[in-house]
C-alpha atoms as a PDB file:
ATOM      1  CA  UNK A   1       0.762 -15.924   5.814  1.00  0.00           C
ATOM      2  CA  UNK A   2       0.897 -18.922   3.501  1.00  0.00           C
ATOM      3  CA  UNK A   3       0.465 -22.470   5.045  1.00  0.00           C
ATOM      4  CA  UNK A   4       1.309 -25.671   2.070  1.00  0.00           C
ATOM      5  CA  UNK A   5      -0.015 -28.588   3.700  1.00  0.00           C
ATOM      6  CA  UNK A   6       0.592 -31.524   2.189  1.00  0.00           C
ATOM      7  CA  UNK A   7       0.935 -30.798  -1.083  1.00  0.00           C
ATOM      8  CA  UNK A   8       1.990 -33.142  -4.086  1.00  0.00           C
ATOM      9  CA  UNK A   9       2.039 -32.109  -7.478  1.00  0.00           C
ATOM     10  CA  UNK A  10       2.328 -34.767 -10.123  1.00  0.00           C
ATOM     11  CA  UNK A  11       3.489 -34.594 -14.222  1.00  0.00           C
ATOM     12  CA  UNK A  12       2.217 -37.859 -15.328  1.00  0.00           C
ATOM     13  CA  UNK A  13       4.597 -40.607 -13.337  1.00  0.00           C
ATOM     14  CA  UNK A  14       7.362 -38.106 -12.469  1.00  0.00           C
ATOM     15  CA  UNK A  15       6.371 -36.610  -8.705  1.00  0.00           C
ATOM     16  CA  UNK A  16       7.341 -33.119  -8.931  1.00  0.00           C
ATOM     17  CA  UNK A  17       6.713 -32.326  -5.204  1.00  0.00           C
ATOM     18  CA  UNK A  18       6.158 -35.158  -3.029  1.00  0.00           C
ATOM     19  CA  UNK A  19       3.619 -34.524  -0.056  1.00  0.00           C
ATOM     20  CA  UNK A  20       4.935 -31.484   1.243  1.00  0.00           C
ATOM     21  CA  UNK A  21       4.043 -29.200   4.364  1.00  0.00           C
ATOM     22  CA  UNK A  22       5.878 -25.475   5.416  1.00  0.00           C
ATOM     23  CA  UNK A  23       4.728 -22.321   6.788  1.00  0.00           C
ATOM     24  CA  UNK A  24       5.554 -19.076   5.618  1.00  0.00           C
ATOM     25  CA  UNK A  25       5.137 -16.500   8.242  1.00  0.00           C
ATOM     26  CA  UNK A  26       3.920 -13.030   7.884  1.00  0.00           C
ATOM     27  CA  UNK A  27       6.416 -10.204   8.034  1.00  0.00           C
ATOM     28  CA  UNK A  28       9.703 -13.149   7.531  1.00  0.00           C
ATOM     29  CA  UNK A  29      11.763 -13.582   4.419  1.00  0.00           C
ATOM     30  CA  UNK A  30      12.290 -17.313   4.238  1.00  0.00           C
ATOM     31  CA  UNK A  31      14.663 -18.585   1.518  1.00  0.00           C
ATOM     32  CA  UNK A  32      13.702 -22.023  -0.241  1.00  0.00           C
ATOM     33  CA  UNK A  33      16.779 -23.677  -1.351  1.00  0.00           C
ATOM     34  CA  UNK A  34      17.935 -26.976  -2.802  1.00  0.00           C
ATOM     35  CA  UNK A  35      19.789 -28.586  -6.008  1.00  0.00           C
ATOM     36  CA  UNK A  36      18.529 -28.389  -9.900  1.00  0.00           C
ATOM     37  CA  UNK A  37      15.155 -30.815  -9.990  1.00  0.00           C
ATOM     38  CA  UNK A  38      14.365 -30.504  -6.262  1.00  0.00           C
ATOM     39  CA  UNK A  39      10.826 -29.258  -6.868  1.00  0.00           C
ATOM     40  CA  UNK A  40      11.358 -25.365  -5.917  1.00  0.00           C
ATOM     41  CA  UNK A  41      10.207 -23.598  -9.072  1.00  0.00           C
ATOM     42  CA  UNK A  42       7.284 -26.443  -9.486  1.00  0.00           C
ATOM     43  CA  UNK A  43       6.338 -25.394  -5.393  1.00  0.00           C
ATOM     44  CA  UNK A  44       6.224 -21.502  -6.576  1.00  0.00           C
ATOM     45  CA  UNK A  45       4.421 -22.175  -9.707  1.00  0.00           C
ATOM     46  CA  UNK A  46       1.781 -24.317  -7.779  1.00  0.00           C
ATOM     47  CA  UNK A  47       1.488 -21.504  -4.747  1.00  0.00           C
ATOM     48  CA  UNK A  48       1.288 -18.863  -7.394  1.00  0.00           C
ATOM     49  CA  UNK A  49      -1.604 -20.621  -9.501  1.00  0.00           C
ATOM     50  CA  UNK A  50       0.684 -21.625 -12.629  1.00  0.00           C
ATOM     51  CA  UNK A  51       0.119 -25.737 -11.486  1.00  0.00           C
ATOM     52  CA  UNK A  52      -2.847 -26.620  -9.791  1.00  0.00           C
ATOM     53  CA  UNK A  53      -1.953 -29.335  -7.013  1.00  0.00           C
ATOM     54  CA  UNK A  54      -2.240 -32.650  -7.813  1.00  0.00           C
ATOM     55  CA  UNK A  55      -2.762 -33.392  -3.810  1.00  0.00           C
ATOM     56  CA  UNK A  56      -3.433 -31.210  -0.997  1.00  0.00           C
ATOM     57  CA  UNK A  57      -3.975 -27.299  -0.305  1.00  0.00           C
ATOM     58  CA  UNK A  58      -2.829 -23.921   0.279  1.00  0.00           C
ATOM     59  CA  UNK A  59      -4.029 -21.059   2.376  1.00  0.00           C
ATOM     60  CA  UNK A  60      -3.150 -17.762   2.172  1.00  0.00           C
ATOM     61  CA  UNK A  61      -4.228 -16.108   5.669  1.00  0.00           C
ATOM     62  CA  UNK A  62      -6.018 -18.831   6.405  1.00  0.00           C
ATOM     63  CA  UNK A  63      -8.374 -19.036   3.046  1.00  0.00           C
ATOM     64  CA  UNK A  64      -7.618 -21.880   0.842  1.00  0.00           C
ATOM     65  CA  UNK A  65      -6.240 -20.554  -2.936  1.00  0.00           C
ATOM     66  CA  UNK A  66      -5.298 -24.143  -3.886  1.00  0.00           C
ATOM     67  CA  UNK A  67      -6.019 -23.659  -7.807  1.00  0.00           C
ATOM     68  CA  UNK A  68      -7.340 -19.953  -7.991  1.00  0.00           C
ATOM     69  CA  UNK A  69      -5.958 -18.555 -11.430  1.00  0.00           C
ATOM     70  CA  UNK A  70      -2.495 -16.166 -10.873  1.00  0.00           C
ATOM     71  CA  UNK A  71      -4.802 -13.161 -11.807  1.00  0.00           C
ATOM     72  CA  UNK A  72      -7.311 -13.759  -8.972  1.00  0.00           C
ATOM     73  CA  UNK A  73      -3.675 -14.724  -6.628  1.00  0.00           C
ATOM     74  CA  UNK A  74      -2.695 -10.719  -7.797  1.00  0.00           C
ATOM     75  CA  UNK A  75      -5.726  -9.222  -6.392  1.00  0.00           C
ATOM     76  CA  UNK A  76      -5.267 -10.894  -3.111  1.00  0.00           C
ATOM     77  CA  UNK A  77      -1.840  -9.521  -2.800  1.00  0.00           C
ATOM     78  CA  UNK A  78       0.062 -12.846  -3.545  1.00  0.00           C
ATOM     79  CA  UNK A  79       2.573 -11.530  -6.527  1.00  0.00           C
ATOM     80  CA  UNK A  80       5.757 -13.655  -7.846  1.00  0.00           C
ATOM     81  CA  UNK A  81       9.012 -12.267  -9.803  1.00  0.00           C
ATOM     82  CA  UNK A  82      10.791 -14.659 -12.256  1.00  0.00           C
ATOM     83  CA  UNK A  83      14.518 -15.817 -13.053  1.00  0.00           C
ATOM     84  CA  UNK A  84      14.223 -13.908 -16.432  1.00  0.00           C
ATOM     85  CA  UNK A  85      12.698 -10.724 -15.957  1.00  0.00           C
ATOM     86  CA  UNK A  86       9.563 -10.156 -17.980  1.00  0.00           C
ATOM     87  CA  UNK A  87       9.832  -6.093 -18.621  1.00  0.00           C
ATOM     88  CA  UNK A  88       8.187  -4.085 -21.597  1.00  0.00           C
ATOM     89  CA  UNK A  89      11.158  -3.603 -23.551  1.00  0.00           C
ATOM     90  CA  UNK A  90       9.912  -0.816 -25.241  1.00  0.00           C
ATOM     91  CA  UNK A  91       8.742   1.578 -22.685  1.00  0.00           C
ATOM     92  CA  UNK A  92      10.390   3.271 -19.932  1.00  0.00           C
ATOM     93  CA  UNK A  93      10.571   2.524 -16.578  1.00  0.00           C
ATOM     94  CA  UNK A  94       8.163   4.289 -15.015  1.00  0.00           C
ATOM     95  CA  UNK A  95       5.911   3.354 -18.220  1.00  0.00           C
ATOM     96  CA  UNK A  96       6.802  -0.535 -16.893  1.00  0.00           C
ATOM     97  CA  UNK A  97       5.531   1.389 -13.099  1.00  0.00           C
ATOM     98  CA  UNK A  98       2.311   2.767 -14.204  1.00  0.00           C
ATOM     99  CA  UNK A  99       1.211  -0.586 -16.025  1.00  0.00           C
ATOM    100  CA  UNK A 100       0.937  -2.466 -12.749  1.00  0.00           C
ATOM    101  CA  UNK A 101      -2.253  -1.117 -11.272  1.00  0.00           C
ATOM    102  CA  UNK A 102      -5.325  -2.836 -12.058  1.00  0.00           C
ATOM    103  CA  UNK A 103      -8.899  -0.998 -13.454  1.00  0.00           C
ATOM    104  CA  UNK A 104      -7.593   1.741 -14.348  1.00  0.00           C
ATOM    105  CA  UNK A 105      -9.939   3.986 -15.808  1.00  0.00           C
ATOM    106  CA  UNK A 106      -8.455   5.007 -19.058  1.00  0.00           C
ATOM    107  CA  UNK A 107      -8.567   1.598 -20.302  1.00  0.00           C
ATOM    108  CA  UNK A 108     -12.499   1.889 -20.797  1.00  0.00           C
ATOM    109  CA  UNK A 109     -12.769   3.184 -24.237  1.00  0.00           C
ATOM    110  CA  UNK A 110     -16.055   5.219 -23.447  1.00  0.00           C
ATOM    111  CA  UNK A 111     -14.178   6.790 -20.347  1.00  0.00           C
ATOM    112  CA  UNK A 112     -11.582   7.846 -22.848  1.00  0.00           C
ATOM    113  CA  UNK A 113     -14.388  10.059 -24.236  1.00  0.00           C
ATOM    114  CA  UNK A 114     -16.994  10.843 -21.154  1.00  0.00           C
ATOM    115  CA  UNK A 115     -14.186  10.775 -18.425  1.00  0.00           C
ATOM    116  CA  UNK A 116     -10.786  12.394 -19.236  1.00  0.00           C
ATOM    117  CA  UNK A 117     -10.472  14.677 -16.160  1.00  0.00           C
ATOM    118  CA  UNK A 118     -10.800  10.948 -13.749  1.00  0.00           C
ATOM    119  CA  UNK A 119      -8.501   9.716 -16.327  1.00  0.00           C
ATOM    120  CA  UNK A 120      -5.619  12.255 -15.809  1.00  0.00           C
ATOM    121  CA  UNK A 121      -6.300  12.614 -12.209  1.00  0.00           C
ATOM    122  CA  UNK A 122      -5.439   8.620 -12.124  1.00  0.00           C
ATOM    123  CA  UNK A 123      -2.723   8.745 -14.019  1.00  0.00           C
ATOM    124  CA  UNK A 124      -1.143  11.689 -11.983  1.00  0.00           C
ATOM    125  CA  UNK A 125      -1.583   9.539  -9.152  1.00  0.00           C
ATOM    126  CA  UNK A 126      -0.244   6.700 -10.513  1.00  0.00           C
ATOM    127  CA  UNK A 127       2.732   8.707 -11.819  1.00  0.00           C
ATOM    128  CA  UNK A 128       3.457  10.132  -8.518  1.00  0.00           C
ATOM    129  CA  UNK A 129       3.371   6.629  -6.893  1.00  0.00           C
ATOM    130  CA  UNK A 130       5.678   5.215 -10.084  1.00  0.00           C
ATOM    131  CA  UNK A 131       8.187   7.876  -8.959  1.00  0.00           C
ATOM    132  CA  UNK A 132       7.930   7.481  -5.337  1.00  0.00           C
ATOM    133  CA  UNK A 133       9.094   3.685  -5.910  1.00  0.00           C
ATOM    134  CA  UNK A 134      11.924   4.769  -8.525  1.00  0.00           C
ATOM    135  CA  UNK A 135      13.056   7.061  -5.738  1.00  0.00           C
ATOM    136  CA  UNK A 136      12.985   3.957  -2.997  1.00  0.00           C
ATOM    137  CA  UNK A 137      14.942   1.623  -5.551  1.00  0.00           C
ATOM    138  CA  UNK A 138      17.372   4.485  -6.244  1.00  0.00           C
ATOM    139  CA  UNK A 139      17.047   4.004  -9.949  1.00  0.00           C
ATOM    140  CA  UNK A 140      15.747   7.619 -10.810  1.00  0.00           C
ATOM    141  CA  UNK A 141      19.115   7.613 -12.997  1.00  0.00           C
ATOM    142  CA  UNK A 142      16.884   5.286 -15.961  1.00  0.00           C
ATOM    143  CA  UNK A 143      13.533   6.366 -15.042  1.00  0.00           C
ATOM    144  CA  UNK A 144      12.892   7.800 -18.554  1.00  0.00           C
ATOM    145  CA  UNK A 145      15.690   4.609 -19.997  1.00  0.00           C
ATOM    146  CA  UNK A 146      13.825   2.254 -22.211  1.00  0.00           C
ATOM    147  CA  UNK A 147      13.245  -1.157 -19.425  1.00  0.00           C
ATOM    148  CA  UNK A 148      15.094  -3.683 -22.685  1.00  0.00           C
ATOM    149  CA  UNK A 149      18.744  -1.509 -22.531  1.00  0.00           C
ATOM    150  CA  UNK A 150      19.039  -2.274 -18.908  1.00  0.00           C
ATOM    151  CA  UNK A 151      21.134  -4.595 -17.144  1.00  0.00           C
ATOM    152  CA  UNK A 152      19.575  -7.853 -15.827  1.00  0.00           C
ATOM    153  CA  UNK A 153      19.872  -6.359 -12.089  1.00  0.00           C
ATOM    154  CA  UNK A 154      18.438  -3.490 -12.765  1.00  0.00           C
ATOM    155  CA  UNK A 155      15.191  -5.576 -14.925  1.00  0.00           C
ATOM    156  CA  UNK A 156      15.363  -7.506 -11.494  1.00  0.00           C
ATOM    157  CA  UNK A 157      14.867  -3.960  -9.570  1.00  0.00           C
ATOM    158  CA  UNK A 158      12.266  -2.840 -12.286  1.00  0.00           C
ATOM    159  CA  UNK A 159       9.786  -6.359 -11.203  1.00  0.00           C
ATOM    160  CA  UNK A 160      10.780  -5.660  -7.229  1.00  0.00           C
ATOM    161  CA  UNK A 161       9.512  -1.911  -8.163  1.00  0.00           C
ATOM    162  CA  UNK A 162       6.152  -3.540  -9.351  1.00  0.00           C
ATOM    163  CA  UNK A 163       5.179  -5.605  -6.590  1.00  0.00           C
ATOM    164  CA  UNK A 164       5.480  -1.956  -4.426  1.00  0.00           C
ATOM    165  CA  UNK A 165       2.923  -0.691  -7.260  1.00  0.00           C
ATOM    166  CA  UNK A 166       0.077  -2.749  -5.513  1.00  0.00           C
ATOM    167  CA  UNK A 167      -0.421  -3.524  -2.033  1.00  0.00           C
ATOM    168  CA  UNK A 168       1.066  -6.716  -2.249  1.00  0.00           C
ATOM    169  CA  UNK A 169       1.159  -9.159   1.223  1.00  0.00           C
ATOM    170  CA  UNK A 170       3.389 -11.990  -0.294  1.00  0.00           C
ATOM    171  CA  UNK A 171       6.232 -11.839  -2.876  1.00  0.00           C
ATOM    172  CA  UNK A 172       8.050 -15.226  -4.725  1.00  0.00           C
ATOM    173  CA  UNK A 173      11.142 -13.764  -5.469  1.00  0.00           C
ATOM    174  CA  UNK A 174      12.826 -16.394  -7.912  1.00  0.00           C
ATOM    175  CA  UNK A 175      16.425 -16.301  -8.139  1.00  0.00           C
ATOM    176  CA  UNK A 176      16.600 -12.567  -8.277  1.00  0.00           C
ATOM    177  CA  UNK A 177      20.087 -12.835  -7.737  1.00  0.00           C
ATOM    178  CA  UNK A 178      20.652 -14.378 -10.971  1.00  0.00           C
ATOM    179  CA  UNK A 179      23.273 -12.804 -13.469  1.00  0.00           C
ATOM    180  CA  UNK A 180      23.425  -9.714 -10.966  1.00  0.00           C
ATOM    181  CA  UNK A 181      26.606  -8.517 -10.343  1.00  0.00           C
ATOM    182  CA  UNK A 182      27.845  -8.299  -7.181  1.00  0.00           C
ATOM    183  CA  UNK A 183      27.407  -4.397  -6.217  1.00  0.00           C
ATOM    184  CA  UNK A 184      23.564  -4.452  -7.829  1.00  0.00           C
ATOM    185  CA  UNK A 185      22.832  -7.594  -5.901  1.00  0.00           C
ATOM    186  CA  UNK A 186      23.709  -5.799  -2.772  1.00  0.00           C
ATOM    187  CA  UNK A 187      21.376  -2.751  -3.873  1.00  0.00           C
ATOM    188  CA  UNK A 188      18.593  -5.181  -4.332  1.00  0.00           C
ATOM    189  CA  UNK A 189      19.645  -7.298  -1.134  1.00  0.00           C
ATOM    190  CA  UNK A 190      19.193  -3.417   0.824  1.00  0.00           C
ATOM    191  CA  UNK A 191      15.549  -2.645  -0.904  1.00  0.00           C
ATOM    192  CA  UNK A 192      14.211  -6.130   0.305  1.00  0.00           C
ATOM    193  CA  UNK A 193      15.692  -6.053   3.675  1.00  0.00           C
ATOM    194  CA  UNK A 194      14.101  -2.345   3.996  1.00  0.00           C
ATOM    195  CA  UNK A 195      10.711  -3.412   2.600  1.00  0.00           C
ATOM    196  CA  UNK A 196      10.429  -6.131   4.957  1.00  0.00           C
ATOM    197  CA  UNK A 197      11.763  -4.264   7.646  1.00  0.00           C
ATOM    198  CA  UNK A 198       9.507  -0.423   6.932  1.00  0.00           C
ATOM    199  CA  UNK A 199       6.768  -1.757   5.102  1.00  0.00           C
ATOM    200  CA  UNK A 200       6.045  -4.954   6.398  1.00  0.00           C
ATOM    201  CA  UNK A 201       6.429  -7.261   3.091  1.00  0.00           C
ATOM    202  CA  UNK A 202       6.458 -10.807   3.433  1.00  0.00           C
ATOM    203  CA  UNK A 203       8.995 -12.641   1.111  1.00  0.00           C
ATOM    204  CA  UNK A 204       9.642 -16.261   0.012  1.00  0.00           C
ATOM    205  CA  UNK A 205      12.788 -16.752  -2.414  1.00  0.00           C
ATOM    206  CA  UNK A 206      14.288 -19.095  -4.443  1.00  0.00           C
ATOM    207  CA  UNK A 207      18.182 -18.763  -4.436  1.00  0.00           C
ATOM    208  CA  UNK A 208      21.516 -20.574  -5.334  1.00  0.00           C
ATOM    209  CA  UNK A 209      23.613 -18.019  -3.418  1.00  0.00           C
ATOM    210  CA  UNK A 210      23.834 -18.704  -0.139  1.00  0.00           C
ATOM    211  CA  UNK A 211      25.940 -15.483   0.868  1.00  0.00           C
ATOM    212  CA  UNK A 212      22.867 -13.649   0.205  1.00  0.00           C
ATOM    213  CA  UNK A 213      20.223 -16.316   1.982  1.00  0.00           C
ATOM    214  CA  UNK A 214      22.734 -16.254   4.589  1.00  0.00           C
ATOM    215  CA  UNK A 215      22.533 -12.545   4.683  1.00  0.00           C
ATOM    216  CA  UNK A 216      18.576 -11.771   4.227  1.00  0.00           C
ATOM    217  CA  UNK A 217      16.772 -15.326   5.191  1.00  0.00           C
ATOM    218  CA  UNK A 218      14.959 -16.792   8.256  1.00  0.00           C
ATOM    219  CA  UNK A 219      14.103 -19.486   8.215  1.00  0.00           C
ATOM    220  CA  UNK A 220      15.535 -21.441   5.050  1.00  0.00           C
ATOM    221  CA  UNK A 221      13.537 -24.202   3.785  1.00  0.00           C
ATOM    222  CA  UNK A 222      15.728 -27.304   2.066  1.00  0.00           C
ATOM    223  CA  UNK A 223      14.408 -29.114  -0.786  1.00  0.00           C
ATOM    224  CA  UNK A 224      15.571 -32.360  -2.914  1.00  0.00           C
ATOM    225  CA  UNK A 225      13.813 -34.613  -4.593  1.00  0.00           C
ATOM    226  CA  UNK A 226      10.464 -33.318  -4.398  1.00  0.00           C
ATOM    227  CA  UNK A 227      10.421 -32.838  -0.691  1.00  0.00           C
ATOM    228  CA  UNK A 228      11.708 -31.124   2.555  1.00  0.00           C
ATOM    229  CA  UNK A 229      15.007 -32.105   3.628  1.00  0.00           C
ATOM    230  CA  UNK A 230      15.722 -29.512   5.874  1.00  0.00           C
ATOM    231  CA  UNK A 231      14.848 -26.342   7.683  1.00  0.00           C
ATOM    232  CA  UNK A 232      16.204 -23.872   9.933  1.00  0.00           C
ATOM    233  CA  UNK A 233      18.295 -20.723   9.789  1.00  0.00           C
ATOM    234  CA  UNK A 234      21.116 -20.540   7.378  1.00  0.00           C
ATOM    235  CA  UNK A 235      23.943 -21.145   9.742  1.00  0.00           C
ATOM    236  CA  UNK A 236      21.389 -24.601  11.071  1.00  0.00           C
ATOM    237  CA  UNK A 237      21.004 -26.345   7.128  1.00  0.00           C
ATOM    238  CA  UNK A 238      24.368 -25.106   5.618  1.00  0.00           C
ATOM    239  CA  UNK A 239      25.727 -26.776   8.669  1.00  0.00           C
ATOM    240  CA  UNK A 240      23.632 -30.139   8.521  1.00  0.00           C
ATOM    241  CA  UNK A 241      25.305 -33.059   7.218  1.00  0.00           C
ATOM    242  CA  UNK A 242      22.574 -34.430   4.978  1.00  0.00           C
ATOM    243  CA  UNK A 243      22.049 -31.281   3.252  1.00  0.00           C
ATOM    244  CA  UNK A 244      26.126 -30.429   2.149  1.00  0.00           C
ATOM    245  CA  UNK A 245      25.969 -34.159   1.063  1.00  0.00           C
ATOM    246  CA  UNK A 246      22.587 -33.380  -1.008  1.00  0.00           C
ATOM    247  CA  UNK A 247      22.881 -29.948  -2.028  1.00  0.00           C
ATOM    248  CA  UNK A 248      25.799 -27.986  -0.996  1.00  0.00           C
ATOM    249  CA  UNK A 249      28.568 -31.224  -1.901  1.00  0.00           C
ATOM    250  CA  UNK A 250      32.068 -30.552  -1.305  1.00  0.00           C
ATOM    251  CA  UNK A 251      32.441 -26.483  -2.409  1.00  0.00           C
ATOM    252  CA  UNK A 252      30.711 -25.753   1.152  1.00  0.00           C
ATOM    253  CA  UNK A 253      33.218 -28.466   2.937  1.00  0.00           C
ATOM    254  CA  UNK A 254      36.270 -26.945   1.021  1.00  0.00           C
ATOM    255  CA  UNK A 255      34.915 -23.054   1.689  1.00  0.00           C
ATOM    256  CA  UNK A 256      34.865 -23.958   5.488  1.00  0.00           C
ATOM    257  CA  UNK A 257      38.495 -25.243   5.520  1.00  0.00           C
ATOM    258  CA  UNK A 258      39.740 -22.557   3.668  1.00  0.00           C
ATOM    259  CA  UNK A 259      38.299 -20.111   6.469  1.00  0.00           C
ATOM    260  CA  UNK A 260      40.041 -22.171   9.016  1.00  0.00           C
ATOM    261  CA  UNK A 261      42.919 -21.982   7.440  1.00  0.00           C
ATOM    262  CA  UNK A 262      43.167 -17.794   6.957  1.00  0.00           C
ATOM    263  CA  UNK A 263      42.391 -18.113   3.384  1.00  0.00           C
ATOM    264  CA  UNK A 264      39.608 -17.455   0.623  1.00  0.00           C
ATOM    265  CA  UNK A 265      37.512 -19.114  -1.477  1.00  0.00           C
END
């Protein structure tokens, strides 16, 4: 689905991400994981259009999108969530829904006057699909709640509910487990696992919690300093020397003991 191959992006003499290469294949979830500065947000912000590589390309089924603008990324089907989730506070949820779909008629001021009936024949249809994803996320509960009183997992489940708005082939999930309590992240762990699983969604995500990699991601791609240390499945690069010593440091060590020994951590 997406192929980076050999791909360096530079911010004047600091080297961001340092000649890197990794598939991402179609209908997988694959986590990308690695310490604070190891290049993972600069990678999605250069695959999703926000950087345009300093060195070397990306394809996206085969077609190279190194540089295309995040707007022309969207109507290939190549969508990214962020860390902080960027909801209209001020309208509902299913206003948040209805937003997503590009040309929509009614935003033509002279359909507003020649076409109403297309208008509200769109928006019906839209509606229908805003509630149909509601009903998937099982957050019909705040459909009508304003999208800025919500909790941070449910603003998380609000941009997952987006991406189903479009047909989307690729999502960037970035740290959606981020200030998500425990319960909600499992709710959101469930609605990925099922998208990938009954609709066929590719995923790439950026994540700190490795319970949850662990739980939804194959492969997992390692980062540090700019390039790839690492990958394999979770059990492979959570057991790998290099990376505990890089990335994971003695809280994975001291987890694994405590197992051995009958006891928590």
């Amino acid at each position: 689905m997406i192929k980076v191959d050999a791909i360096s992006k530079h911010f004047g003499g600091v080297r961001a991400i340092d000649n890197v290469s990794f598939e991402i294949k179609k209908g997988s979830i694959t986590g990308l994981i690695g310490p604070n500065g190891a290049g993972k947000t600069t990678m999605f912000n250069t695959i999703a259009g926000l950087h345009k590589p300093t060195h070397g390309r990306i394809l996206l089924d085969g077609q190279d999108i190194s540089g295309l603008e995040p707007h022309h990324l969207f109507a290939k089907g190549l969508l990214r969530t962020f860390q902080l989730a960027h909801e209209f506070s001020t309208m509902t949820v299913i206003e948040n829904l209805m937003m997503v779909p590009p040309n929509q008629i009614g935003e033509s001021i002279t359909n507003t006057w020649f076409r109403r009936g297309a208008i509200k024949q769109q928006e019906l249809e839209i509606r229908q699909k805003a509630e149909e994803v509601i009903e998937f996320l099982k957050i019909d509960h705040v459909a009508y709640e304003l999208a800025g009183n919500l909790s941070g997992g449910q603003k998380k489940l609000i941009e997952l509910g987006r991406t189903m708005m479009v047909d989307a082939k690729i999502v960037l999930l970035d740290e959606v487990g981020a200030g998500v309590n425990r319960t909600l992240l499992g709710e959101i762990g469930d609605a990925i696992i099922k998208l990938n699983q009954e609709r066929g969604y590719t995923f790439c995500m950026i994540e700190h919690d490795m319970d949850f990699i662990s739980r939804l991601c194959d492969p997992v791609i390692v980062m540090a300093d700019g390039k790839i240390l690492a990958q394999g499945t979770a059990a492979e690069v959570t057991s790998n020397e290099t990376v505990i010593e890089a990335y994971l440091g003695t809280g994975l060590k001291n987890k694994d003991l405590n197992k051995k020994k009958g006891g928590s951590a």
